[in-house]
Structure formats: C-alpha cells, structure tokens
N, C-alpha and C. Protein backbone atom coordinates (compact mmCIF):
# COMPACT_ATOMS: atom_id res chain seq x y z
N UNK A 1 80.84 96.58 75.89
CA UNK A 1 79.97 95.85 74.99
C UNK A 1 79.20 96.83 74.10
N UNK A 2 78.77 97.94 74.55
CA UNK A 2 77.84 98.45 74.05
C UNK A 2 78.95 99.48 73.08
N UNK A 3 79.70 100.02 72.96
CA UNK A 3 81.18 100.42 72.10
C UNK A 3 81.48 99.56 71.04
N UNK A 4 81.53 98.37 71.51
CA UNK A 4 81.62 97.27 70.77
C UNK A 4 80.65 96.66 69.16
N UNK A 5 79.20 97.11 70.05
CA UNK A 5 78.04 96.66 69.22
C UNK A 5 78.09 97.92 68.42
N UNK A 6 78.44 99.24 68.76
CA UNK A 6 78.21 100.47 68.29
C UNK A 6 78.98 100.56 66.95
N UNK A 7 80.49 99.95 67.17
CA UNK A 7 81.43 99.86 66.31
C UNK A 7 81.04 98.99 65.40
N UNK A 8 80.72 97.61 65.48
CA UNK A 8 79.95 97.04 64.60
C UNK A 8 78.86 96.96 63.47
N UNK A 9 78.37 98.01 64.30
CA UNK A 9 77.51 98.49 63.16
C UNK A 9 77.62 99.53 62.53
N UNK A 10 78.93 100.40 62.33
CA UNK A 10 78.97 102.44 62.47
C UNK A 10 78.09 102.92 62.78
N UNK A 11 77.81 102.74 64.17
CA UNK A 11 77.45 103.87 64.62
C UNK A 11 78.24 104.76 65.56
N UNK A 12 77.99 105.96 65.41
CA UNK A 12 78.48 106.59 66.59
C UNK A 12 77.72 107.48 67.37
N UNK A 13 77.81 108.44 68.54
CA UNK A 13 77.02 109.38 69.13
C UNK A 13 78.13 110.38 69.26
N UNK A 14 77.64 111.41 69.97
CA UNK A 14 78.81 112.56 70.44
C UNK A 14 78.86 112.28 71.41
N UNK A 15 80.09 112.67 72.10
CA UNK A 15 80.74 112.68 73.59
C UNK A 15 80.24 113.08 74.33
N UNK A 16 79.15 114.16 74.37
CA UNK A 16 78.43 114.16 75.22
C UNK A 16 76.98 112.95 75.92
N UNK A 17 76.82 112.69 74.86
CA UNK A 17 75.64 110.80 74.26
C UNK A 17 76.04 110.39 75.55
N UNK A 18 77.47 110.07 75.10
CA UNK A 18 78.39 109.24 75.46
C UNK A 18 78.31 108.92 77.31
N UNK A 19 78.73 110.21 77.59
CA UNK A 19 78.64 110.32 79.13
C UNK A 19 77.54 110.17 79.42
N UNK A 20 76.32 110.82 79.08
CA UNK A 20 75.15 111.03 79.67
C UNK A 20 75.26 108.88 79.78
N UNK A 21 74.89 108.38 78.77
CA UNK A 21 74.30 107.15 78.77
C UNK A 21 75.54 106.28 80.04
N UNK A 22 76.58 106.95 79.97
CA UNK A 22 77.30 105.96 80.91
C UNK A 22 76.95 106.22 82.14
N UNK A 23 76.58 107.62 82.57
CA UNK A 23 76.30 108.22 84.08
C UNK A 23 74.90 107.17 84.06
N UNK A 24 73.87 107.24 83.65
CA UNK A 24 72.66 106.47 83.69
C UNK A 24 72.75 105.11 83.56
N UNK A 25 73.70 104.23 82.58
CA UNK A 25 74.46 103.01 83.37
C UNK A 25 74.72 102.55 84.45
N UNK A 26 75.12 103.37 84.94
CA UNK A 26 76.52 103.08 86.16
C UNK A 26 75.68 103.20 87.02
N UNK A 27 74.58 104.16 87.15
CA UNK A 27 73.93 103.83 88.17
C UNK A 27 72.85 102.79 88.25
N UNK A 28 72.00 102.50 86.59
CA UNK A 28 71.27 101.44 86.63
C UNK A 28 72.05 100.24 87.32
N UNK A 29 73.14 100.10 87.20
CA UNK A 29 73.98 98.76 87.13
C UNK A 29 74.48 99.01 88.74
N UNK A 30 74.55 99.62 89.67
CA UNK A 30 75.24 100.28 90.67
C UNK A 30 73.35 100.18 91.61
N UNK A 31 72.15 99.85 90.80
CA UNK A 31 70.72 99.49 92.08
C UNK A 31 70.46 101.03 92.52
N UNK A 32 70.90 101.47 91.05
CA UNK A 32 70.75 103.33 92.09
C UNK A 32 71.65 104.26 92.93
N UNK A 33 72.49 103.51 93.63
CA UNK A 33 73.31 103.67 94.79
C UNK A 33 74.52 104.19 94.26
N UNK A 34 74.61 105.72 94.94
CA UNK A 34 75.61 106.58 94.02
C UNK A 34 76.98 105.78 94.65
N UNK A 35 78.02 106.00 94.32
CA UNK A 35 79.60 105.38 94.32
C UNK A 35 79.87 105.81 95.71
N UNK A 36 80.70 105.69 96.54
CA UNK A 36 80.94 105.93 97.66
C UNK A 36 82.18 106.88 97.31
N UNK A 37 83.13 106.86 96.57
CA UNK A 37 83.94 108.21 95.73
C UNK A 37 83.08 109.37 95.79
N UNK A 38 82.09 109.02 94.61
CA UNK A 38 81.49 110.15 94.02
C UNK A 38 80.48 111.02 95.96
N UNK A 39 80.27 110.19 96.93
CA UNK A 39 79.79 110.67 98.04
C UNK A 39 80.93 111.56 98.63
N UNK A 40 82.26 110.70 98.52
CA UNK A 40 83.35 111.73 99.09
C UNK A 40 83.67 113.07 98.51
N UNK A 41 84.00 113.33 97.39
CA UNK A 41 83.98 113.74 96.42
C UNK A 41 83.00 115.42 96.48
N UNK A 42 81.44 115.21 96.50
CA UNK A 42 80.69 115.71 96.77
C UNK A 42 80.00 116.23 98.29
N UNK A 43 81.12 115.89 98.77
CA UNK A 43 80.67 116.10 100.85
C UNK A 43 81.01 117.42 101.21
N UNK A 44 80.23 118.23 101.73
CA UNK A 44 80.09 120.01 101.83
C UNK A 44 81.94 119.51 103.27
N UNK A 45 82.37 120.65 103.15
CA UNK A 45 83.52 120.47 104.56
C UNK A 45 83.00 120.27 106.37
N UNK A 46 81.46 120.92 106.61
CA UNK A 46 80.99 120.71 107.69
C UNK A 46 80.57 119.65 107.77
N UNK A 47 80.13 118.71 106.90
CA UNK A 47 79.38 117.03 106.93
C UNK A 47 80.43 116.13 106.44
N UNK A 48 81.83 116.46 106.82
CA UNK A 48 82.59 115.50 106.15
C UNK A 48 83.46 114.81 107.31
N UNK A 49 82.93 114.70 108.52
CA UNK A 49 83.67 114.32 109.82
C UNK A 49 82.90 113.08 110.04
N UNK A 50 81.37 113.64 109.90
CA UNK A 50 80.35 112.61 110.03
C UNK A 50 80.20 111.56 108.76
N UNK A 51 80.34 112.22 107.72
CA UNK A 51 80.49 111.40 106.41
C UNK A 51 81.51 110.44 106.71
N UNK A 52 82.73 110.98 107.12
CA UNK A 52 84.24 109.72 107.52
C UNK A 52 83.74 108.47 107.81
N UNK A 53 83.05 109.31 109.34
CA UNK A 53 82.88 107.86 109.97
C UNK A 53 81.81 106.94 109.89
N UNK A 54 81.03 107.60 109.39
CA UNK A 54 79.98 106.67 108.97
C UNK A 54 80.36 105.56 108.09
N UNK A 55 81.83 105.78 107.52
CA UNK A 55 82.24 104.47 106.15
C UNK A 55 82.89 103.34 107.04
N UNK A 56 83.02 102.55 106.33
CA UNK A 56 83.55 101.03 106.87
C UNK A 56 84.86 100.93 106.45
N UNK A 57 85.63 100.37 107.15
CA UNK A 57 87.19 100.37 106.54
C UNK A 57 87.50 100.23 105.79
N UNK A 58 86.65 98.95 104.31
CA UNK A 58 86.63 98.97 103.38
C UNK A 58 86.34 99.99 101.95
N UNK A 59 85.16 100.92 102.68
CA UNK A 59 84.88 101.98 102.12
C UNK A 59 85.83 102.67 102.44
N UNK A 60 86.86 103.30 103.40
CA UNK A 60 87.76 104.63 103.45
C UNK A 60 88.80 103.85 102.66
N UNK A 61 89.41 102.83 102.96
CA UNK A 61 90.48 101.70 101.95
C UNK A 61 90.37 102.33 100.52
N UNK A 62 88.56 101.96 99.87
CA UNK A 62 88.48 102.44 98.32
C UNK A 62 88.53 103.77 98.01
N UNK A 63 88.07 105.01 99.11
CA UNK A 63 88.30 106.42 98.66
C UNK A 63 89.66 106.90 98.78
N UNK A 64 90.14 106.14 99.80
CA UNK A 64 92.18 106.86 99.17
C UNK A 64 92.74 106.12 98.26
N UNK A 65 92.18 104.87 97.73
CA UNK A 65 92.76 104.53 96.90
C UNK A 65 92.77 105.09 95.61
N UNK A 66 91.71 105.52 95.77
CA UNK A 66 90.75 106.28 94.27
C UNK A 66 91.38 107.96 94.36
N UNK A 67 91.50 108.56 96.04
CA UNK A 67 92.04 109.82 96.13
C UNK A 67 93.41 109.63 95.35
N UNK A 68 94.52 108.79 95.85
CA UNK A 68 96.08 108.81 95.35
C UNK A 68 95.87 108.37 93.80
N UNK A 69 94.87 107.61 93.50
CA UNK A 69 95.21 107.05 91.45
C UNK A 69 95.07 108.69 91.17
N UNK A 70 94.22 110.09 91.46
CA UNK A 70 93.62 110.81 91.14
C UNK A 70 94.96 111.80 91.26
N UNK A 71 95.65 111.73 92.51
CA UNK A 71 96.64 112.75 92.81
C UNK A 71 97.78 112.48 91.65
N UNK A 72 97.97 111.07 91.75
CA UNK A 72 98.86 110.26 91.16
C UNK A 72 99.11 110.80 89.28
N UNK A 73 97.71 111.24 89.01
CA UNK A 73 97.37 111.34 87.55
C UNK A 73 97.58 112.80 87.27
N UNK A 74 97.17 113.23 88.36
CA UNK A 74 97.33 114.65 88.11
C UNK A 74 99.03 115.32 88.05
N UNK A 75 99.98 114.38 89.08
CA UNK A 75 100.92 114.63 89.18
C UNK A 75 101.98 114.43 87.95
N UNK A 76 101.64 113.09 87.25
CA UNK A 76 102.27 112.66 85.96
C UNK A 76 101.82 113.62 85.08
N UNK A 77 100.79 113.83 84.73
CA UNK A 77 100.04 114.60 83.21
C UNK A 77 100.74 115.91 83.70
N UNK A 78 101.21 116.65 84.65
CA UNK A 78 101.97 117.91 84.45
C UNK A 78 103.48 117.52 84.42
N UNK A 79 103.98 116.53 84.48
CA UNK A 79 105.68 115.90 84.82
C UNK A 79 105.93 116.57 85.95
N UNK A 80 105.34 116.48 87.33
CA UNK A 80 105.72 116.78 88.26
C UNK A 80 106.43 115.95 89.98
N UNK A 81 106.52 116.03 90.50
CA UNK A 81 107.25 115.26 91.55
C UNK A 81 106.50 115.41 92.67
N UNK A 82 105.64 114.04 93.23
CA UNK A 82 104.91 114.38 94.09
C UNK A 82 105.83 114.36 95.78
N UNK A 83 106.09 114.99 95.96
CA UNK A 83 107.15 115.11 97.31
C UNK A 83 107.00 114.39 98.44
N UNK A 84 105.35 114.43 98.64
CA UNK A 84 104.57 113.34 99.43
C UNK A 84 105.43 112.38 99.72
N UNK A 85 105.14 111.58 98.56
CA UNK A 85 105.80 110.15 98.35
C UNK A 85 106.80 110.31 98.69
N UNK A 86 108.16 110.90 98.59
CA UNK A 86 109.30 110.50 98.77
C UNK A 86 110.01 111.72 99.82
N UNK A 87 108.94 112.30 100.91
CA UNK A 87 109.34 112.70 102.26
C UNK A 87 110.05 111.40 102.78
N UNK A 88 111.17 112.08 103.90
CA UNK A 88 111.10 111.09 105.25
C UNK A 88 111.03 111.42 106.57
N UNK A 89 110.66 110.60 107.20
CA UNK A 89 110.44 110.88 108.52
C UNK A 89 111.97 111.08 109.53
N UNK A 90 112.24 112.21 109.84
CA UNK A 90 113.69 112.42 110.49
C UNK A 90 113.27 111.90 111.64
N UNK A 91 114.56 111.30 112.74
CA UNK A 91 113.99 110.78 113.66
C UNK A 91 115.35 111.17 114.65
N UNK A 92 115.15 112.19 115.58
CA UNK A 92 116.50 112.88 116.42
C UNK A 92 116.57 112.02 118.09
C-alpha cells in the first residue's frame, strides 16, 4: 500500500529509506515481537539446542520452511544442483 500511495503521487526514497521503514513496519505490525526466523537466524551455536526446543512444532515447521526457500534460492541463482534433494537412501 504504502509503494502504491508512493507511486501515486512520484514519490520516491532511496533503498536504503526503503528498508529502514520496512524493518520498523514489520515490527510495528509484528506487537514488537522479532520473527521467529530472524531468532533462528541470529542464535550464537552454544544457545541453539536450548533455542530448538524451546519452539513449538509449528515454529520449527516455519524455520525449515523458510531454511529450504533460502537454500532453495541460493541454489537456483548460481544454476546449481542441490544433491540433498535427490540423494537416496541405499538399503542392503
């Protein structure tokens, strides 16, 4: 909306505007409460066992979902083959 109203009238800001006002959005609109990504994301490696479990199934559900779109993006934008995906499990 606010892109919208911006365009409407020419205005524009710089890309930096840009982010700043969306980071301060997202959280006005978000009650303050940083993203549960952006917690994973930011978790030192010694507080990240306790960080796990402290989430709800729903919360670990949204951080791999958000981890694989991320792997996923990174893997296309170089044309690469994520191997992951298309391992199989041998079974003797």
């Amino acid at each position: 909306e606010w892109y919208d109203a911006m365009d409407k009238h020419n205005i524009s800001v710089q890309p930096k505007a840009s982010t700043i006002l969306g980071t301060v959005l997202a959280k006005h609109l978000n009650n303050g409460e940083e993203d549960v990504f952006d917690r994973y994301m930011n978790t030192k490696g010694g507080e990240f066992d306790a960080f796990w479990k402290s989430l709800s199934n729903d919360e670990k559900a949204y951080v791999e979902k958000r981890r694989q779109e991320m792997r996923d993006e990174y893997y296309a934008k170089r044309n690469l083959v994520d191997e992951y995906k298309t391992k199989v499990l041998l079974k003797g």
